[in-house]
PDB file of N, CA and C in Angstrom:
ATOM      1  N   UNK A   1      68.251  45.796 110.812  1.00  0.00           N
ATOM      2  CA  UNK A   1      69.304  45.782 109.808  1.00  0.00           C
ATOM      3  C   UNK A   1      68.991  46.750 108.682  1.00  0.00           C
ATOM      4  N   UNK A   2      67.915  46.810 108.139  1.00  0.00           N
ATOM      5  CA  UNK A   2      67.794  47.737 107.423  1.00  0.00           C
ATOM      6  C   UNK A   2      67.320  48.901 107.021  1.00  0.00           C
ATOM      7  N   UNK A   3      66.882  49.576 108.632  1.00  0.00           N
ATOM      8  CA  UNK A   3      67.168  51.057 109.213  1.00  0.00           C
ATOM      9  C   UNK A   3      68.558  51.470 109.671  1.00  0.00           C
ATOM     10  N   UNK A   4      69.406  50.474 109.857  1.00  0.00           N
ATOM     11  CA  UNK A   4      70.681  50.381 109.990  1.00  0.00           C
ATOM     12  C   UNK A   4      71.315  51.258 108.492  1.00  0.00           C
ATOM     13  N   UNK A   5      70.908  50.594 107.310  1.00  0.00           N
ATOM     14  CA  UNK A   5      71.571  50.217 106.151  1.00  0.00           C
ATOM     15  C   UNK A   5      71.157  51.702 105.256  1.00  0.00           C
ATOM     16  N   UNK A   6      70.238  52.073 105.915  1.00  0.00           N
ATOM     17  CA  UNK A   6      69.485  53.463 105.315  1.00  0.00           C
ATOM     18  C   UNK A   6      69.786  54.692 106.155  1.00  0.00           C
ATOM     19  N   UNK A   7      70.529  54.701 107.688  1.00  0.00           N
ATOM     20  CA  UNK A   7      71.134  55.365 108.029  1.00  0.00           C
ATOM     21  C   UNK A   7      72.586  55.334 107.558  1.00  0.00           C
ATOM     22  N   UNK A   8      73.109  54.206 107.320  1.00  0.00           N
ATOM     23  CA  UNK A   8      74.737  54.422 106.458  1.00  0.00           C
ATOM     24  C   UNK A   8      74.178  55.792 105.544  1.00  0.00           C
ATOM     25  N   UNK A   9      73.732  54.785 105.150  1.00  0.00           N
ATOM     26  CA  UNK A   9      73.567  55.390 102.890  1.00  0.00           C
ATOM     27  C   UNK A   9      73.448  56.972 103.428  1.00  0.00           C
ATOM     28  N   UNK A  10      72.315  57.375 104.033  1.00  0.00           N
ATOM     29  CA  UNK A  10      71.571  58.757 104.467  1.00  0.00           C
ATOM     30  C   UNK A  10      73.221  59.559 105.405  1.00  0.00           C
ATOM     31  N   UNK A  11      73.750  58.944 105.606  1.00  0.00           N
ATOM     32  CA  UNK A  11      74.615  59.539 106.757  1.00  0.00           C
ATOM     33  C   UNK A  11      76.070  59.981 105.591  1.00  0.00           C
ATOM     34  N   UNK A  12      76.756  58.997 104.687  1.00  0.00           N
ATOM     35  CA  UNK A  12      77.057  58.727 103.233  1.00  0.00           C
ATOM     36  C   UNK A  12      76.660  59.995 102.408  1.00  0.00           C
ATOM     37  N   UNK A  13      75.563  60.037 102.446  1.00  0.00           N
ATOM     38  CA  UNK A  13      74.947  61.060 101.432  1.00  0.00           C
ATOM     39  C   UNK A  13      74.829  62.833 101.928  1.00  0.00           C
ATOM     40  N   UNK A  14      75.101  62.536 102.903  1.00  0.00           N
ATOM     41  CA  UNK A  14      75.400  63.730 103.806  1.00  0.00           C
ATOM     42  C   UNK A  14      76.445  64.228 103.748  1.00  0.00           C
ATOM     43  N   UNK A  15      77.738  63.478 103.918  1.00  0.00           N
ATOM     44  CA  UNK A  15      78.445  63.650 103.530  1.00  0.00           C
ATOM     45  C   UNK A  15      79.189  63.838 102.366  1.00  0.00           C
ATOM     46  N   UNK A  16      78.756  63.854 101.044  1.00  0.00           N
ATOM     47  CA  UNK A  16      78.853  64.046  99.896  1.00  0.00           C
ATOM     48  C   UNK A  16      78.695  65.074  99.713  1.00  0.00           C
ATOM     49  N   UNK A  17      77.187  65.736 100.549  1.00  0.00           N
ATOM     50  CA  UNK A  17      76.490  66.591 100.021  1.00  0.00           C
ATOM     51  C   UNK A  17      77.892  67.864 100.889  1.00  0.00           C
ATOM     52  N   UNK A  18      77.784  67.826 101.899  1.00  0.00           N
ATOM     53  CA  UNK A  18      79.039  68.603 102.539  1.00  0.00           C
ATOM     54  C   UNK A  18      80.293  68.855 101.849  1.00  0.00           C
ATOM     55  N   UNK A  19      80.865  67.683 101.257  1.00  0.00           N
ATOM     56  CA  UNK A  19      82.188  68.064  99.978  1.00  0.00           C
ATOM     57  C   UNK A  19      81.343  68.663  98.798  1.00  0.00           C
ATOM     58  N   UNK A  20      80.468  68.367  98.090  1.00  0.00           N
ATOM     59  CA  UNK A  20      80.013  68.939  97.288  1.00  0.00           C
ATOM     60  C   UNK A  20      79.794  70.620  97.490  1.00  0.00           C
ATOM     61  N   UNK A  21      79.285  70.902  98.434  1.00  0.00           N
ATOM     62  CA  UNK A  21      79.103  72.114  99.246  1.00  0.00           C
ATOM     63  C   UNK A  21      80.200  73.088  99.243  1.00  0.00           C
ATOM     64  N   UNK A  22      81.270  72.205  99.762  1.00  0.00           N
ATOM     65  CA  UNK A  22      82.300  72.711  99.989  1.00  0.00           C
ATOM     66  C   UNK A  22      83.151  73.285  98.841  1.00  0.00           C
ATOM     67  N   UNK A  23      83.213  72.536  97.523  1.00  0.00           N
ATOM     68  CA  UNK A  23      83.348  72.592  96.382  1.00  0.00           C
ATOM     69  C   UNK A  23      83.051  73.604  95.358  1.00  0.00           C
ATOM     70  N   UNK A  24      81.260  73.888  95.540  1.00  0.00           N
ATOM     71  CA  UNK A  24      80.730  74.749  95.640  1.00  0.00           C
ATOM     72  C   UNK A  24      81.570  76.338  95.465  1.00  0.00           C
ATOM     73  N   UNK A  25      81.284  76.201  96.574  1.00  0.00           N
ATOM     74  CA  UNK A  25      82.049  77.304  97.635  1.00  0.00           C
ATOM     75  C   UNK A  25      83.142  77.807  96.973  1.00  0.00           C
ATOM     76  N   UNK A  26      84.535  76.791  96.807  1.00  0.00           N
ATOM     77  CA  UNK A  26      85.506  76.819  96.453  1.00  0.00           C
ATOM     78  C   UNK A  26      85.360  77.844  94.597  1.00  0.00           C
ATOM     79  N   UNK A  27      85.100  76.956  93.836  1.00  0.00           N
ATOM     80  CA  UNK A  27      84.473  77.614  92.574  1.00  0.00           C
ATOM     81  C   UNK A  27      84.132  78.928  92.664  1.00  0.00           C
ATOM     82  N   UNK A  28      83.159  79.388  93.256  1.00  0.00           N
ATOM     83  CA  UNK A  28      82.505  80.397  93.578  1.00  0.00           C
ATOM     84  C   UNK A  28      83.536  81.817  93.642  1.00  0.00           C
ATOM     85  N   UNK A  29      84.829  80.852  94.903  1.00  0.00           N
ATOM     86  CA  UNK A  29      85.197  82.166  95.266  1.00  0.00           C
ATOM     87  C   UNK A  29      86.485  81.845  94.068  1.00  0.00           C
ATOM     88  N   UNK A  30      86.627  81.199  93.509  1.00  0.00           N
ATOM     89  CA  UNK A  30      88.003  80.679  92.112  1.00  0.00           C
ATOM     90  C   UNK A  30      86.830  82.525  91.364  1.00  0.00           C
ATOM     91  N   UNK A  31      86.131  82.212  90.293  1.00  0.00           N
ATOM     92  CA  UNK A  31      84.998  82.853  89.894  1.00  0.00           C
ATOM     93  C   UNK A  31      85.471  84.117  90.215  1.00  0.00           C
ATOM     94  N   UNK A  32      85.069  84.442  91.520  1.00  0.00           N
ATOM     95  CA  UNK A  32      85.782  85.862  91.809  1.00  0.00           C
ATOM     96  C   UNK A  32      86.609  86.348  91.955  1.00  0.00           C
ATOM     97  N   UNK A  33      87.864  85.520  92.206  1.00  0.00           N
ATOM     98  CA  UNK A  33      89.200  85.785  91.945  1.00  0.00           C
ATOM     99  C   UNK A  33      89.577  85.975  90.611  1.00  0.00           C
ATOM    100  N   UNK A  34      89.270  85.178  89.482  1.00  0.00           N
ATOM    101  CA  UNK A  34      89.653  85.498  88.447  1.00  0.00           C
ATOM    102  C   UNK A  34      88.477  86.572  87.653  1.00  0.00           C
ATOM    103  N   UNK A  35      87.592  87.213  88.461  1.00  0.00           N
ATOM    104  CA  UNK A  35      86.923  88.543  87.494  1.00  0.00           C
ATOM    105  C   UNK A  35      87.398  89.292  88.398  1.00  0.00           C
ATOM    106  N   UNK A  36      88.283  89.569  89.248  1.00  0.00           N
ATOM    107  CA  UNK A  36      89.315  90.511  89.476  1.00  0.00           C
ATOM    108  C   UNK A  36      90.575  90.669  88.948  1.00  0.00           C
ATOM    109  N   UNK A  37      91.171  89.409  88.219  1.00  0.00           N
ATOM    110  CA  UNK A  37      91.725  89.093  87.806  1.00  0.00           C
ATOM    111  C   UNK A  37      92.124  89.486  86.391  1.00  0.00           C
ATOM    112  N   UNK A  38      90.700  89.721  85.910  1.00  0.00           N
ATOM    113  CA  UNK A  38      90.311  90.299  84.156  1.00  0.00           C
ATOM    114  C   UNK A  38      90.102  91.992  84.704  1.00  0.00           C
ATOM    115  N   UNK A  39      89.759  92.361  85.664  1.00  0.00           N
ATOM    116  CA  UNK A  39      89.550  93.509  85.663  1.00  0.00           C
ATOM    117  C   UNK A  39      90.800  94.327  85.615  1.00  0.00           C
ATOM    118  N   UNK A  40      91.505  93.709  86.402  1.00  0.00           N
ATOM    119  CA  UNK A  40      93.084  94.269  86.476  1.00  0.00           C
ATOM    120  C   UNK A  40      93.945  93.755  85.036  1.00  0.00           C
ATOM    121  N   UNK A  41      93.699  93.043  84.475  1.00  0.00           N
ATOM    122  CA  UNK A  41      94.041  92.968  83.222  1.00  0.00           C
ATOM    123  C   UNK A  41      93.886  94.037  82.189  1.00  0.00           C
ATOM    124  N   UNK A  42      92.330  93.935  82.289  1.00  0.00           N
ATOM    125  CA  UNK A  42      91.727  95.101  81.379  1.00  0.00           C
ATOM    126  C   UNK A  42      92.306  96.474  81.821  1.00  0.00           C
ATOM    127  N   UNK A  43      92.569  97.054  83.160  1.00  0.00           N
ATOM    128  CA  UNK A  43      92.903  98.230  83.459  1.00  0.00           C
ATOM    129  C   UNK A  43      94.346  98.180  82.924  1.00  0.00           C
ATOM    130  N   UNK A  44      95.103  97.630  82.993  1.00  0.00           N
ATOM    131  CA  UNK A  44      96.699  97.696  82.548  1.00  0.00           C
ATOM    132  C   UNK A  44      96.665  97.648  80.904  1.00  0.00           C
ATOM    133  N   UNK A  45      95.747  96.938  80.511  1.00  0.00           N
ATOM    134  CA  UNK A  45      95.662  96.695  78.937  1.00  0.00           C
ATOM    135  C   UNK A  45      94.891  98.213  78.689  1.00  0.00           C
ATOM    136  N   UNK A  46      94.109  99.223  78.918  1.00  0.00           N
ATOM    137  CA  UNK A  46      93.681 100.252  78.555  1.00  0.00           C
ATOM    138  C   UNK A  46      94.592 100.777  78.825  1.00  0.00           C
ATOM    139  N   UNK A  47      95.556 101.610  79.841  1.00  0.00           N
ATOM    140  CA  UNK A  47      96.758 102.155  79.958  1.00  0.00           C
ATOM    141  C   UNK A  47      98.305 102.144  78.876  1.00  0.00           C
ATOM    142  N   UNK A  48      98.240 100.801  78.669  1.00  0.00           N
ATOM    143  CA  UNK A  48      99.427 100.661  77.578  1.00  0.00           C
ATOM    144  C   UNK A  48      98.581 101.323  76.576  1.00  0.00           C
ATOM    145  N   UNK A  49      97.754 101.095  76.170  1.00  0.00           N
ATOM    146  CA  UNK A  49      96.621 101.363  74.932  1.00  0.00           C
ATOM    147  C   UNK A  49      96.814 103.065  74.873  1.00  0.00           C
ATOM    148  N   UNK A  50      96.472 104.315  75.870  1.00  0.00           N
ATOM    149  CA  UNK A  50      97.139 105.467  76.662  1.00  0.00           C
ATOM    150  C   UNK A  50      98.524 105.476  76.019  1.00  0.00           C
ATOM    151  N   UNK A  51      98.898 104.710  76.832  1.00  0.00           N
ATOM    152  CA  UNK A  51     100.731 105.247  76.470  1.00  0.00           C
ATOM    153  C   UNK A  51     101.028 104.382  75.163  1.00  0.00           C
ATOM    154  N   UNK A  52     100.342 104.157  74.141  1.00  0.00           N
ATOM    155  CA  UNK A  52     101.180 103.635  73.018  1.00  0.00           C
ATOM    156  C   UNK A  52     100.451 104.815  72.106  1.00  0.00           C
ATOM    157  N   UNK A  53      98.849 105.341  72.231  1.00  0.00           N
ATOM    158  CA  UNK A  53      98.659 106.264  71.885  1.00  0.00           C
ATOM    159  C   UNK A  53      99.554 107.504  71.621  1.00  0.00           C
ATOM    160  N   UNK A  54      99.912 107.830  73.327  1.00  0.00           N
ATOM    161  CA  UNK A  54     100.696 109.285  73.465  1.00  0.00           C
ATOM    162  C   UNK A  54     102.132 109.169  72.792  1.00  0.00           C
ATOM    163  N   UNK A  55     102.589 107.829  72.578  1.00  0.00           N
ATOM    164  CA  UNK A  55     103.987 107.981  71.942  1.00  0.00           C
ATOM    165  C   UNK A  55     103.501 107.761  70.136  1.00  0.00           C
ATOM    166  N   UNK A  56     102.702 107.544  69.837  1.00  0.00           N
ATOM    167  CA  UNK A  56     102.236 107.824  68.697  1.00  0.00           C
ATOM    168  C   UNK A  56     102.224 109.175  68.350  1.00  0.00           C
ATOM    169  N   UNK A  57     101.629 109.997  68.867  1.00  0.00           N
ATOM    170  CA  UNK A  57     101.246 111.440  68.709  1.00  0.00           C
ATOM    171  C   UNK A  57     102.985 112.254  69.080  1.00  0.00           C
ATOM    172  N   UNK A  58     103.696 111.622  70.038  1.00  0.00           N
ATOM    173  CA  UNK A  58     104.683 112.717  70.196  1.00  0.00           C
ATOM    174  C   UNK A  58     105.829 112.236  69.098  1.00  0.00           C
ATOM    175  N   UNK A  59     105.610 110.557  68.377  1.00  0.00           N
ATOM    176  CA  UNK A  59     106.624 110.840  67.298  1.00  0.00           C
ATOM    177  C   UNK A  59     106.154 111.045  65.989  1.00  0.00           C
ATOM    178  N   UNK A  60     104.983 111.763  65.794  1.00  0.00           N
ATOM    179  CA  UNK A  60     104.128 112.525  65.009  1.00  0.00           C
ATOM    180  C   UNK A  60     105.007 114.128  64.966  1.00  0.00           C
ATOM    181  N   UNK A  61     104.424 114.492  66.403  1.00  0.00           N
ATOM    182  CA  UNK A  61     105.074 116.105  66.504  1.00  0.00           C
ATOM    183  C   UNK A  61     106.524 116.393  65.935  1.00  0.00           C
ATOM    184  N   UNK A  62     107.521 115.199  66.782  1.00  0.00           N
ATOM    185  CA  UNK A  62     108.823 115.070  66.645  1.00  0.00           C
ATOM    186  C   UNK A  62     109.514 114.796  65.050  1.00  0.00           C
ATOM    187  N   UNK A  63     108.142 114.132  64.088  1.00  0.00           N
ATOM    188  CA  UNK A  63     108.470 113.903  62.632  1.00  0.00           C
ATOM    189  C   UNK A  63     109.550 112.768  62.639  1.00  0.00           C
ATOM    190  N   UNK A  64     109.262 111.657  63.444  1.00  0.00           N
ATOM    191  CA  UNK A  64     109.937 110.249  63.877  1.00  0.00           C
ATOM    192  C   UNK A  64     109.283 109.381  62.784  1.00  0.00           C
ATOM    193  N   UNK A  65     110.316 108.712  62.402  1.00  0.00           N
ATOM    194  CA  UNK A  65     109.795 107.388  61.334  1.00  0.00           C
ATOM    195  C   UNK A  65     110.375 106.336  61.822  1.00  0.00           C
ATOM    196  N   UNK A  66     110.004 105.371  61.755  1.00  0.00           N
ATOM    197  CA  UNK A  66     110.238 104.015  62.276  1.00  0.00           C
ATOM    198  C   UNK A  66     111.324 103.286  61.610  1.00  0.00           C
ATOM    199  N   UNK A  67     111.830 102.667  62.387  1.00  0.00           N
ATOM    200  CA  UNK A  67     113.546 102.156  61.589  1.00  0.00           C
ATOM    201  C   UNK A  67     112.667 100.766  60.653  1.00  0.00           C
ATOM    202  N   UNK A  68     113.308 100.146  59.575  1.00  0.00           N
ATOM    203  CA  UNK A  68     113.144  99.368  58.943  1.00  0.00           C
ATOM    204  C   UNK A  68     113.792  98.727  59.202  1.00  0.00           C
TER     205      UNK A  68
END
């Protein structure tokens, strides 16, 4: 009975350890999805940054003032 009762628990705990694992895993690849996620952020956020620059400078040239 109670090599019985210590194979549950042990067999139980195995299985924990497998969802836990699995879980793991899951996170891991969440993690890398979202620092691709920031990377492509950051690349679109430097670009507007680019083009809010260049329309700065061409309504400079153009002698453009901003409506009130």
């Amino acid at each position: 009975m109670n090599d019985n009762v210590e194979n549950l628990i042990l067999e139980r705990l195995r299985r924990i350890e497998d969802k836990l694992d699995t879980e793991i895993e899951r996170g891991m690849e969440t993690r890398e999805r979202l620092g691709h996620l920031e990377e492509g952020i950051a690349s679109v956020s430097r670009r507007v940054d680019r083009i809010d620059s260049r329309l700065d400078r061409i309504g400079r040239r153009l002698d453009l003032q901003e409506a009130k």
